[in-house]
PDB file of N, CA and C in Angstrom:
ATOM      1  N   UNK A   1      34.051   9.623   4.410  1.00  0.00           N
ATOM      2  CA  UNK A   1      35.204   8.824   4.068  1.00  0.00           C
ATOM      3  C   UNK A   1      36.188   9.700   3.304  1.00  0.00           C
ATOM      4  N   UNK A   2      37.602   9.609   3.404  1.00  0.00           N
ATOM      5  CA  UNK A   2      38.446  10.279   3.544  1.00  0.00           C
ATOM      6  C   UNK A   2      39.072   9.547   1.379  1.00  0.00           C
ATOM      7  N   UNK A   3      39.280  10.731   0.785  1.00  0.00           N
ATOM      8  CA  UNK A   3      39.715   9.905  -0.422  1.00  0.00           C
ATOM      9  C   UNK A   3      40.670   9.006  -0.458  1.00  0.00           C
ATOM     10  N   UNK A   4      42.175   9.171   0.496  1.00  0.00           N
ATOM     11  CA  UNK A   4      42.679   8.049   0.736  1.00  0.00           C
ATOM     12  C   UNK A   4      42.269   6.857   0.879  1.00  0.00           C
ATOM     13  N   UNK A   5      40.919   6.793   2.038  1.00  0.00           N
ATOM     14  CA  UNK A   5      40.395   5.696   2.514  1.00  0.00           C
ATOM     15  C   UNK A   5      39.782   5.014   1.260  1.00  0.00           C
ATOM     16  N   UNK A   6      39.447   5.669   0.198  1.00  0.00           N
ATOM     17  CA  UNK A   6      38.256   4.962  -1.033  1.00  0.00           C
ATOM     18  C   UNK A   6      40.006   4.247  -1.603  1.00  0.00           C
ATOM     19  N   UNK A   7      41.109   4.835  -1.382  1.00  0.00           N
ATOM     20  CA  UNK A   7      42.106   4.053  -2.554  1.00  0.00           C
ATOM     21  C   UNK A   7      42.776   2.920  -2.354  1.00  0.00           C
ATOM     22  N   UNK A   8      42.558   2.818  -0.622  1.00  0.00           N
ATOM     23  CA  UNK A   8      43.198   1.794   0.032  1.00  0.00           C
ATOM     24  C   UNK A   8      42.304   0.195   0.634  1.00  0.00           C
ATOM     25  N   UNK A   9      41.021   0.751   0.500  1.00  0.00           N
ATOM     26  CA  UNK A   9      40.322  -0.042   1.142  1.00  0.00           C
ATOM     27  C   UNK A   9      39.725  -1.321  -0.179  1.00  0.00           C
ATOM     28  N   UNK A  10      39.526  -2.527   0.355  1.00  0.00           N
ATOM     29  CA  UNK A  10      39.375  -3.570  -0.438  1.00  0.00           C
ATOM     30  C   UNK A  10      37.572  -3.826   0.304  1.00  0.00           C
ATOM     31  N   UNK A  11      36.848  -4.186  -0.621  1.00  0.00           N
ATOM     32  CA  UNK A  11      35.463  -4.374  -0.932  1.00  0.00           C
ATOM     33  C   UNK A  11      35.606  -6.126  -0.903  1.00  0.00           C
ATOM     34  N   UNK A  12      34.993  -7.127  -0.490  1.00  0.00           N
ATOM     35  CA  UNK A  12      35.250  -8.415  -0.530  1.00  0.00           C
ATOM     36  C   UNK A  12      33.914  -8.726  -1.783  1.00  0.00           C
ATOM     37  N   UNK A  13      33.919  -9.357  -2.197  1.00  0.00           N
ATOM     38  CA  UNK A  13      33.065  -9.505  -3.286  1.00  0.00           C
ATOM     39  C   UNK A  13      33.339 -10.964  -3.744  1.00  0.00           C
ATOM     40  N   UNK A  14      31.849 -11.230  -4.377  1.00  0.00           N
ATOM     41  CA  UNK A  14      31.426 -12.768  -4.503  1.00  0.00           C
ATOM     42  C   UNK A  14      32.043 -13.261  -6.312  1.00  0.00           C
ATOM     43  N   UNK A  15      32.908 -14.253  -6.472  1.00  0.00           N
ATOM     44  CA  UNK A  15      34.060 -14.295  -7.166  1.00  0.00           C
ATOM     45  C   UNK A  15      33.109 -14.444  -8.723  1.00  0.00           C
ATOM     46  N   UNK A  16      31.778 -15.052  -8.498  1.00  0.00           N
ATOM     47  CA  UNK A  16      30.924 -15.550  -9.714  1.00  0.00           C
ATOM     48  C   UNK A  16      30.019 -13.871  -9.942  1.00  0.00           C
ATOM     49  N   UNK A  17      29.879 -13.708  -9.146  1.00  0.00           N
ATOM     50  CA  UNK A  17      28.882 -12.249  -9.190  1.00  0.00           C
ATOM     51  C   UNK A  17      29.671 -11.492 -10.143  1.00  0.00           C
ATOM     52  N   UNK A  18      30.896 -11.288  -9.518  1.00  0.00           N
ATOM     53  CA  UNK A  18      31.856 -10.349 -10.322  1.00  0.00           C
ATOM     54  C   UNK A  18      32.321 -11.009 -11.277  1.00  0.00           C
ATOM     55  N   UNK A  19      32.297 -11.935 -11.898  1.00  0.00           N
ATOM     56  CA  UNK A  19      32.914 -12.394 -13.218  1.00  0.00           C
ATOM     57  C   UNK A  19      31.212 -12.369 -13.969  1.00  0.00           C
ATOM     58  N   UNK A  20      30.039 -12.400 -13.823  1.00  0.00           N
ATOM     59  CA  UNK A  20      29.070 -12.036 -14.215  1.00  0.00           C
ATOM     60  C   UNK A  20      28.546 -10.210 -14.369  1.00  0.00           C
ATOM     61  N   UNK A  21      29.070  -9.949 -13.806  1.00  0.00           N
ATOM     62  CA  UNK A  21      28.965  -8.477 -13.538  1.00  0.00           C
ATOM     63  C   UNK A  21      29.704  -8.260 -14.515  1.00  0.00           C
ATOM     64  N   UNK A  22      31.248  -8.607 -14.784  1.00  0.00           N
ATOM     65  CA  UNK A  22      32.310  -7.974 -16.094  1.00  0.00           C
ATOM     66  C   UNK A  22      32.146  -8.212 -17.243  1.00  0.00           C
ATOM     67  N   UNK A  23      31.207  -9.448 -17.582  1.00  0.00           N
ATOM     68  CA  UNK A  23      30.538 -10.077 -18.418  1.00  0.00           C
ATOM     69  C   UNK A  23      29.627  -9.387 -18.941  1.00  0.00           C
ATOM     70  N   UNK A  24      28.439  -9.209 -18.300  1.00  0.00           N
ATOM     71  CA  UNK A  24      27.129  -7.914 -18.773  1.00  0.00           C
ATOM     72  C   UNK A  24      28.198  -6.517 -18.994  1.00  0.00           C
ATOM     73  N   UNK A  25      28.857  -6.372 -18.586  1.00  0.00           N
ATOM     74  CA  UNK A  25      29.476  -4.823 -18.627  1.00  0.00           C
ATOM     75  C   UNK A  25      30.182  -4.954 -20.001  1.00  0.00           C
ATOM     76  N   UNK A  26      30.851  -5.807 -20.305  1.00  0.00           N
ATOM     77  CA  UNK A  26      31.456  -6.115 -21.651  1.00  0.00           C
ATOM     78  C   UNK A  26      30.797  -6.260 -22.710  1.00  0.00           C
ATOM     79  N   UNK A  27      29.515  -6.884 -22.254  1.00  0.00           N
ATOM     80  CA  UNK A  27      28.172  -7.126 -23.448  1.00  0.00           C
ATOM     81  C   UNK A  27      28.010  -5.424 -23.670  1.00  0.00           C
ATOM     82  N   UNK A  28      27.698  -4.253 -22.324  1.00  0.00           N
ATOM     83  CA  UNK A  28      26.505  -3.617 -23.213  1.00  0.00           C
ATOM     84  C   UNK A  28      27.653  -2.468 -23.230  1.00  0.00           C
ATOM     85  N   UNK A  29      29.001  -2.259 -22.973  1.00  0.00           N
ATOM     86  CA  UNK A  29      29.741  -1.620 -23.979  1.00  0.00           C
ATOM     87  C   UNK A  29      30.230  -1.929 -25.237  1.00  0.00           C
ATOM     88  N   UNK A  30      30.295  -3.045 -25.378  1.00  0.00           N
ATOM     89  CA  UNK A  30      30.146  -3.435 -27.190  1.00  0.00           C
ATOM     90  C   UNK A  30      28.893  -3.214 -27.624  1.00  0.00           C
ATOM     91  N   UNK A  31      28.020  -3.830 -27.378  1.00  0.00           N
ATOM     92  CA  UNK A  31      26.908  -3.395 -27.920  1.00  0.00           C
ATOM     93  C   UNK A  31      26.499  -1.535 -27.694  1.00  0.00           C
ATOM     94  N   UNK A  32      26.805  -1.316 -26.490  1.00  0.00           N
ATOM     95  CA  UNK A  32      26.062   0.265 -27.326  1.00  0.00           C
ATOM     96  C   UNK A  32      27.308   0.843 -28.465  1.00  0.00           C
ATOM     97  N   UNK A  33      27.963   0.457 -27.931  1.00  0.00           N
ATOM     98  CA  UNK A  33      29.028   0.730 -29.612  1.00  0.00           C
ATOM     99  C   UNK A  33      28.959   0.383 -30.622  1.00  0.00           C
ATOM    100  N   UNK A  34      28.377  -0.629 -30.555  1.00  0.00           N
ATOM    101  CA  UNK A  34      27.679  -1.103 -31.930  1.00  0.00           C
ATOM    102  C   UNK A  34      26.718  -0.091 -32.266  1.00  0.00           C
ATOM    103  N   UNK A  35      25.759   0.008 -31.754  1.00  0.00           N
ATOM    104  CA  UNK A  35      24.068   0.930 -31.398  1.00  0.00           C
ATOM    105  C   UNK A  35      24.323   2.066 -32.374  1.00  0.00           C
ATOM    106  N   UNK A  36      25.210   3.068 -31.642  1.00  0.00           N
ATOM    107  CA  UNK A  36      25.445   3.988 -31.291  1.00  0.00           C
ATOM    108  C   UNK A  36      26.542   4.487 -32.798  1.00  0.00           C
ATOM    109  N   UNK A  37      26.856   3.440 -33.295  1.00  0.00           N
ATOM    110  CA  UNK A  37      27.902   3.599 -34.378  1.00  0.00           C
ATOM    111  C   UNK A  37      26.980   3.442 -35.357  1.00  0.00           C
ATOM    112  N   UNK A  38      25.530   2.759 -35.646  1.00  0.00           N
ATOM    113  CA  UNK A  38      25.033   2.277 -36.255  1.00  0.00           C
ATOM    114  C   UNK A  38      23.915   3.121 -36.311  1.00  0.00           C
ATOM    115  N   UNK A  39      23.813   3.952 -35.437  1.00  0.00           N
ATOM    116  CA  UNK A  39      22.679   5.328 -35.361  1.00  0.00           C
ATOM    117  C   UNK A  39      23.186   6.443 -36.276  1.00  0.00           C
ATOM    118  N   UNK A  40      24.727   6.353 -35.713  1.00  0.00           N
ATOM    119  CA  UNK A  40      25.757   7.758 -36.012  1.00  0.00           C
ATOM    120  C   UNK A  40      25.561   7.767 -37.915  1.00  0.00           C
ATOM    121  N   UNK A  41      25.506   6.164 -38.029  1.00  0.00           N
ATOM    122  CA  UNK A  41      25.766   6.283 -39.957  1.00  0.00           C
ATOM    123  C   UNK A  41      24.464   6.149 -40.265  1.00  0.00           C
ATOM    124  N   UNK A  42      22.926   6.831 -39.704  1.00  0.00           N
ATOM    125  CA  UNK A  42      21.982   6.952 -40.027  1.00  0.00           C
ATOM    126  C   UNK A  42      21.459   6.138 -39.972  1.00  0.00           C
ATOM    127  N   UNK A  43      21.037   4.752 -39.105  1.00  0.00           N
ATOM    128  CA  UNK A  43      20.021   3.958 -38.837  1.00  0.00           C
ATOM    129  C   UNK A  43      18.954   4.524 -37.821  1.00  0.00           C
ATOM    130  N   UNK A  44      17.802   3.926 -38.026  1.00  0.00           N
ATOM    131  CA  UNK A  44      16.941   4.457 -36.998  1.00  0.00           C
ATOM    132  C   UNK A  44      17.315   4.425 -35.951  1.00  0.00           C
ATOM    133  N   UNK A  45      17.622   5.553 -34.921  1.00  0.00           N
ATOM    134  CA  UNK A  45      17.846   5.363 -33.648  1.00  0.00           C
ATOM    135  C   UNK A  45      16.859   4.543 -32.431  1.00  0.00           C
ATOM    136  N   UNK A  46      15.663   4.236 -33.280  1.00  0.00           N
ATOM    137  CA  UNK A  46      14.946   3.012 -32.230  1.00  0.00           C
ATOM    138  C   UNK A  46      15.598   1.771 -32.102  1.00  0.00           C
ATOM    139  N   UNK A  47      16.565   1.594 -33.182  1.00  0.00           N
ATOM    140  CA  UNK A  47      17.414   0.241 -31.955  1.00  0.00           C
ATOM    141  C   UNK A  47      17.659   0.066 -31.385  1.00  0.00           C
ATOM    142  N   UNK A  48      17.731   1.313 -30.825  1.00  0.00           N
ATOM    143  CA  UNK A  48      19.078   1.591 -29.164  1.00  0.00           C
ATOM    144  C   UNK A  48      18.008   0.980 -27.859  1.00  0.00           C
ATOM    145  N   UNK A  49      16.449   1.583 -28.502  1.00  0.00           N
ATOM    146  CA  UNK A  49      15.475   0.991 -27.486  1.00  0.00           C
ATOM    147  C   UNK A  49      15.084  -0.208 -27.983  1.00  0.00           C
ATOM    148  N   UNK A  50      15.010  -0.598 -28.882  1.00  0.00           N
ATOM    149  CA  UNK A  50      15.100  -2.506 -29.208  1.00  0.00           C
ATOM    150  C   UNK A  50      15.988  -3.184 -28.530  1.00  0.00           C
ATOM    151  N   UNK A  51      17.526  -2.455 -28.079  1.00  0.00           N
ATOM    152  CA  UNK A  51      18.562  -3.068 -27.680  1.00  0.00           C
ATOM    153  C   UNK A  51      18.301  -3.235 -26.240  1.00  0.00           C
ATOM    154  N   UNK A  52      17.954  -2.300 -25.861  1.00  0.00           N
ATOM    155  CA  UNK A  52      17.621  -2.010 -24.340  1.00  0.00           C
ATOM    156  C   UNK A  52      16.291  -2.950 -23.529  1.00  0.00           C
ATOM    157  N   UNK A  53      15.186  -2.846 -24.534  1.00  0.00           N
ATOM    158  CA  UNK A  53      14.173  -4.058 -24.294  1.00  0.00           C
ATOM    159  C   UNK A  53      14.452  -5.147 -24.408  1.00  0.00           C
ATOM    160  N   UNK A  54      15.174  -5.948 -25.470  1.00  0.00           N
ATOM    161  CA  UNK A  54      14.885  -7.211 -25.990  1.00  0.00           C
ATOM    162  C   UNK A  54      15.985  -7.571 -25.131  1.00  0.00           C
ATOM    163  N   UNK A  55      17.264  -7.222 -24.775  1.00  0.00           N
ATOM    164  CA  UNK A  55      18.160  -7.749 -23.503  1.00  0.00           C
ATOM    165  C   UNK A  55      17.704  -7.298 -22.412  1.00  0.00           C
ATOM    166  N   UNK A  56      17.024  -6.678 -21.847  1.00  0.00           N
ATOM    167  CA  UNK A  56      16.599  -6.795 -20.934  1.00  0.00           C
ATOM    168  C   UNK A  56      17.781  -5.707 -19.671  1.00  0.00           C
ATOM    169  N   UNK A  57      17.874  -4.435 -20.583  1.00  0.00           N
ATOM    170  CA  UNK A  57      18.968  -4.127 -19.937  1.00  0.00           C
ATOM    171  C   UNK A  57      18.390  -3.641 -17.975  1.00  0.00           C
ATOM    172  N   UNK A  58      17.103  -3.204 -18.191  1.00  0.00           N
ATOM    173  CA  UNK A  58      17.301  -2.273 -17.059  1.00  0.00           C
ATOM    174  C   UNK A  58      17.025  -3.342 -16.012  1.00  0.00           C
ATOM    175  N   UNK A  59      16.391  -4.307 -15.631  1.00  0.00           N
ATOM    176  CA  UNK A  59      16.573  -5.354 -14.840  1.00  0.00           C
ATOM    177  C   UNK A  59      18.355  -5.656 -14.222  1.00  0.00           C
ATOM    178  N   UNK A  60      18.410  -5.978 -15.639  1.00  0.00           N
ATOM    179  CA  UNK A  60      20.236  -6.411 -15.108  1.00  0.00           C
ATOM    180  C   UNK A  60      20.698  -5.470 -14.778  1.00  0.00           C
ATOM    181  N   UNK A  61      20.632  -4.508 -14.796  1.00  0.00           N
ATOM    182  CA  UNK A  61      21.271  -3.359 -14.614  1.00  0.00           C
ATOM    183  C   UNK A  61      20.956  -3.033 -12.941  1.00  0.00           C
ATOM    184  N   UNK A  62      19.786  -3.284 -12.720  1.00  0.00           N
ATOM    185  CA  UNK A  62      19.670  -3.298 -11.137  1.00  0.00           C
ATOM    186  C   UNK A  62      20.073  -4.129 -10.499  1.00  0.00           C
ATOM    187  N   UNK A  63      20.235  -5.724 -11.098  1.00  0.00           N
ATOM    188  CA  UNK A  63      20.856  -6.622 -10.223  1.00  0.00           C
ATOM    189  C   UNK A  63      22.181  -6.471 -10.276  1.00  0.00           C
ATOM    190  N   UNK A  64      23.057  -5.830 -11.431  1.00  0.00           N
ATOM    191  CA  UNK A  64      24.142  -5.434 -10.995  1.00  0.00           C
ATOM    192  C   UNK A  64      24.485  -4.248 -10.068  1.00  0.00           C
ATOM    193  N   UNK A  65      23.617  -2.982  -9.942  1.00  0.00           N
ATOM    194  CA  UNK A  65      23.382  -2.136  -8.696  1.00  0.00           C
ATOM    195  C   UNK A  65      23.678  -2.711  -7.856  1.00  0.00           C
ATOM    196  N   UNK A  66      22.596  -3.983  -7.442  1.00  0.00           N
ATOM    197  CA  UNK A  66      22.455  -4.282  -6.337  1.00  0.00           C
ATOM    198  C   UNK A  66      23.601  -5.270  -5.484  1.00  0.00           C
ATOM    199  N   UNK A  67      23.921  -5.927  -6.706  1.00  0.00           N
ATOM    200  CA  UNK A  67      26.007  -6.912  -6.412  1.00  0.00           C
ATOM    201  C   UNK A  67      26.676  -5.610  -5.641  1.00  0.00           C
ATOM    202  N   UNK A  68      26.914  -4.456  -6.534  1.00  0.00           N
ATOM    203  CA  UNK A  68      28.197  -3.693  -6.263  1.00  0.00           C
ATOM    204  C   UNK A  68      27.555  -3.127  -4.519  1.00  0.00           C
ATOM    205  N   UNK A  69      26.108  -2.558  -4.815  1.00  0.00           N
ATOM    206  CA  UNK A  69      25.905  -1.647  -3.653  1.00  0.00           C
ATOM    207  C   UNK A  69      25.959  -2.971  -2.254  1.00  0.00           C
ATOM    208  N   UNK A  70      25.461  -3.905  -2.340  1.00  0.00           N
ATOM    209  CA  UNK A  70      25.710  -4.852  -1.090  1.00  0.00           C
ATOM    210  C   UNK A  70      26.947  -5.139  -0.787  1.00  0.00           C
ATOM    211  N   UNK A  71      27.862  -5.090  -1.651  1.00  0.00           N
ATOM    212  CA  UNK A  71      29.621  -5.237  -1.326  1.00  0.00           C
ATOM    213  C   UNK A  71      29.751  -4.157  -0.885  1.00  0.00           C
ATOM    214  N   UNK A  72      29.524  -2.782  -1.034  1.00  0.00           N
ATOM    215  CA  UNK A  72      30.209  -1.697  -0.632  1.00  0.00           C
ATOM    216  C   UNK A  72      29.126  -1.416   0.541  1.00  0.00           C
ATOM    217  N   UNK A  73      28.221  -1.586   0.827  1.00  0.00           N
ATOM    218  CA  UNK A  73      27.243  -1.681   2.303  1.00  0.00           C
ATOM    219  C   UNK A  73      28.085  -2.227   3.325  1.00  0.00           C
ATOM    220  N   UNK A  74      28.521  -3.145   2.966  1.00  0.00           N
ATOM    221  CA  UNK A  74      28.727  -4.250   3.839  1.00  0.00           C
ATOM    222  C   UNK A  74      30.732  -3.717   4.575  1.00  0.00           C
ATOM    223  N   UNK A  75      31.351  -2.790   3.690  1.00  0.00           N
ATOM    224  CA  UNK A  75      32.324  -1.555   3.905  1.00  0.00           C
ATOM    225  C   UNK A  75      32.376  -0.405   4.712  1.00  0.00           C
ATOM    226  N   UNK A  76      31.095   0.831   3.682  1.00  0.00           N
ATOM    227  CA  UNK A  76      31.185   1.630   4.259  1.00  0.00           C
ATOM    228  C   UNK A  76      29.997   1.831   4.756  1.00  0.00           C
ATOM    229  N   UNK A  77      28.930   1.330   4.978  1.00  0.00           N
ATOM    230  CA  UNK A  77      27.802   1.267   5.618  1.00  0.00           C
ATOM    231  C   UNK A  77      26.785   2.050   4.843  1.00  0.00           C
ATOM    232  N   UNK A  78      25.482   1.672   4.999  1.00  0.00           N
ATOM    233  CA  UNK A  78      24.284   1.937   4.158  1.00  0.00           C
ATOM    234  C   UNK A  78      24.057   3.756   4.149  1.00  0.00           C
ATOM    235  N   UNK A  79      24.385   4.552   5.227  1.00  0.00           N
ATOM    236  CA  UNK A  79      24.267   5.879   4.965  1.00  0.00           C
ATOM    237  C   UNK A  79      25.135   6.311   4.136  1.00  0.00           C
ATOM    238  N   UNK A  80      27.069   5.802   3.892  1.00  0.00           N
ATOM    239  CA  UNK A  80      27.293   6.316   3.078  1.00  0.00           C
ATOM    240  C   UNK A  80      27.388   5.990   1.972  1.00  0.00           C
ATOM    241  N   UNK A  81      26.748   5.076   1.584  1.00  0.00           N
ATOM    242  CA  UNK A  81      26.010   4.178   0.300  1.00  0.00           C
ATOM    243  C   UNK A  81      25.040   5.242  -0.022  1.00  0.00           C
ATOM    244  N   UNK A  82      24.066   5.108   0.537  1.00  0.00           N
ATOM    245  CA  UNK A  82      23.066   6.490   0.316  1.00  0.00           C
ATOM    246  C   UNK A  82      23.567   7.520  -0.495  1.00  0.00           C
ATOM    247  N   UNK A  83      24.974   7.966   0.728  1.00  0.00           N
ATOM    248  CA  UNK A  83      25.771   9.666   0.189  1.00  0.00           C
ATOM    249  C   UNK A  83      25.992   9.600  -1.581  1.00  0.00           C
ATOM    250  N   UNK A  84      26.380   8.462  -1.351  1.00  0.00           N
ATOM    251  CA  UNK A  84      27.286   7.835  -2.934  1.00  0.00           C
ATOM    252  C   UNK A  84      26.233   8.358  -4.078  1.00  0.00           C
ATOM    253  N   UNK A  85      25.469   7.458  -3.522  1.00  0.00           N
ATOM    254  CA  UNK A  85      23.646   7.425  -4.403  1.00  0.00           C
ATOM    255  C   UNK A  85      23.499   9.040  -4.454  1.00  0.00           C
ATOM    256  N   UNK A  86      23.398   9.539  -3.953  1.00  0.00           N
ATOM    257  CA  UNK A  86      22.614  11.134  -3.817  1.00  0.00           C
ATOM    258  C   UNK A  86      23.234  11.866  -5.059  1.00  0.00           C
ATOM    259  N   UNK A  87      24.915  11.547  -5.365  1.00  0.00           N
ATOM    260  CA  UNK A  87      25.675  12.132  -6.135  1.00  0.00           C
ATOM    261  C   UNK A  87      25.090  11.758  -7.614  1.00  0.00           C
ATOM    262  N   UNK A  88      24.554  10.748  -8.081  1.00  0.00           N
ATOM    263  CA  UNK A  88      24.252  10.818  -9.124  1.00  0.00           C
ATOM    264  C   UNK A  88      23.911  12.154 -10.298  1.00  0.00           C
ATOM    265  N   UNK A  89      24.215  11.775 -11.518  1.00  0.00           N
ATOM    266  CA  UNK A  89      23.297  12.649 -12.274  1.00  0.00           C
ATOM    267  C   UNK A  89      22.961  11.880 -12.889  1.00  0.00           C
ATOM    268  N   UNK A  90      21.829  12.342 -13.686  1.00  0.00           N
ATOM    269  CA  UNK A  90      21.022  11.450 -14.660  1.00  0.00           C
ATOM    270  C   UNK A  90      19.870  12.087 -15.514  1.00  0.00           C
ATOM    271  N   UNK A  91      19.304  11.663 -16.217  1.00  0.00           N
ATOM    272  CA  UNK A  91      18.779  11.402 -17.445  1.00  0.00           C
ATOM    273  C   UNK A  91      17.503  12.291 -16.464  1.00  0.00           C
ATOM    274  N   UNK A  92      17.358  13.558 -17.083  1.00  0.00           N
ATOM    275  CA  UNK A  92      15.746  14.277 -16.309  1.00  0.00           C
ATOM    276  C   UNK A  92      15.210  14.616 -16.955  1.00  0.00           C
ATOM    277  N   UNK A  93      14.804  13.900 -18.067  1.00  0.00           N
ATOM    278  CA  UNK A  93      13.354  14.222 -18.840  1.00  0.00           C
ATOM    279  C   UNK A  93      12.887  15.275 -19.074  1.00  0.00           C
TER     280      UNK A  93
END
């Protein structure tokens, strides 16, 4: 897919998903700002994993994966969904 094509093209998406989706996204950027501000002035940094367990982030976090990646499947098709995926970086232990 052509970068033009990513600027022009519209994704159809489910109107409650996405007002739930902006919702969790609003929760856990305030909150890790909270976290994260609250580590910085010397609190134990195990809140951040209290924060992360007790909401339950990584669950939601896949069902929101899974909102965005089925809207954009349903676009540019599951291989270049894949491509998308491959680009990641992340957290390697």
């Amino acid at each position: 897919m052509k970068s033009g094509d990513e600027v022009t093209r519209r994704v159809p998406v489910e109107l409650a998903g996405f007002t739930d989706l902006f919702r969790d996204l609003e929760e856990y950027v305030v909150s890790l700002d909270r976290v994260l501000s609250r580590i910085g002035a010397g609190e134990d940094p195990h809140i951040l994993l209290e924060y992360v367990v007790e909401f339950g982030l990584p669950a939601r976090l896949a069902r929101a994966r899974g909102f965005v990646g089925d809207a954009l499947e349903s676009v540019i098709g599951a291989d270049a969904l894949e491509a998308v995926a491959e680009q990641v970086e992340g957290y390697r232990g």
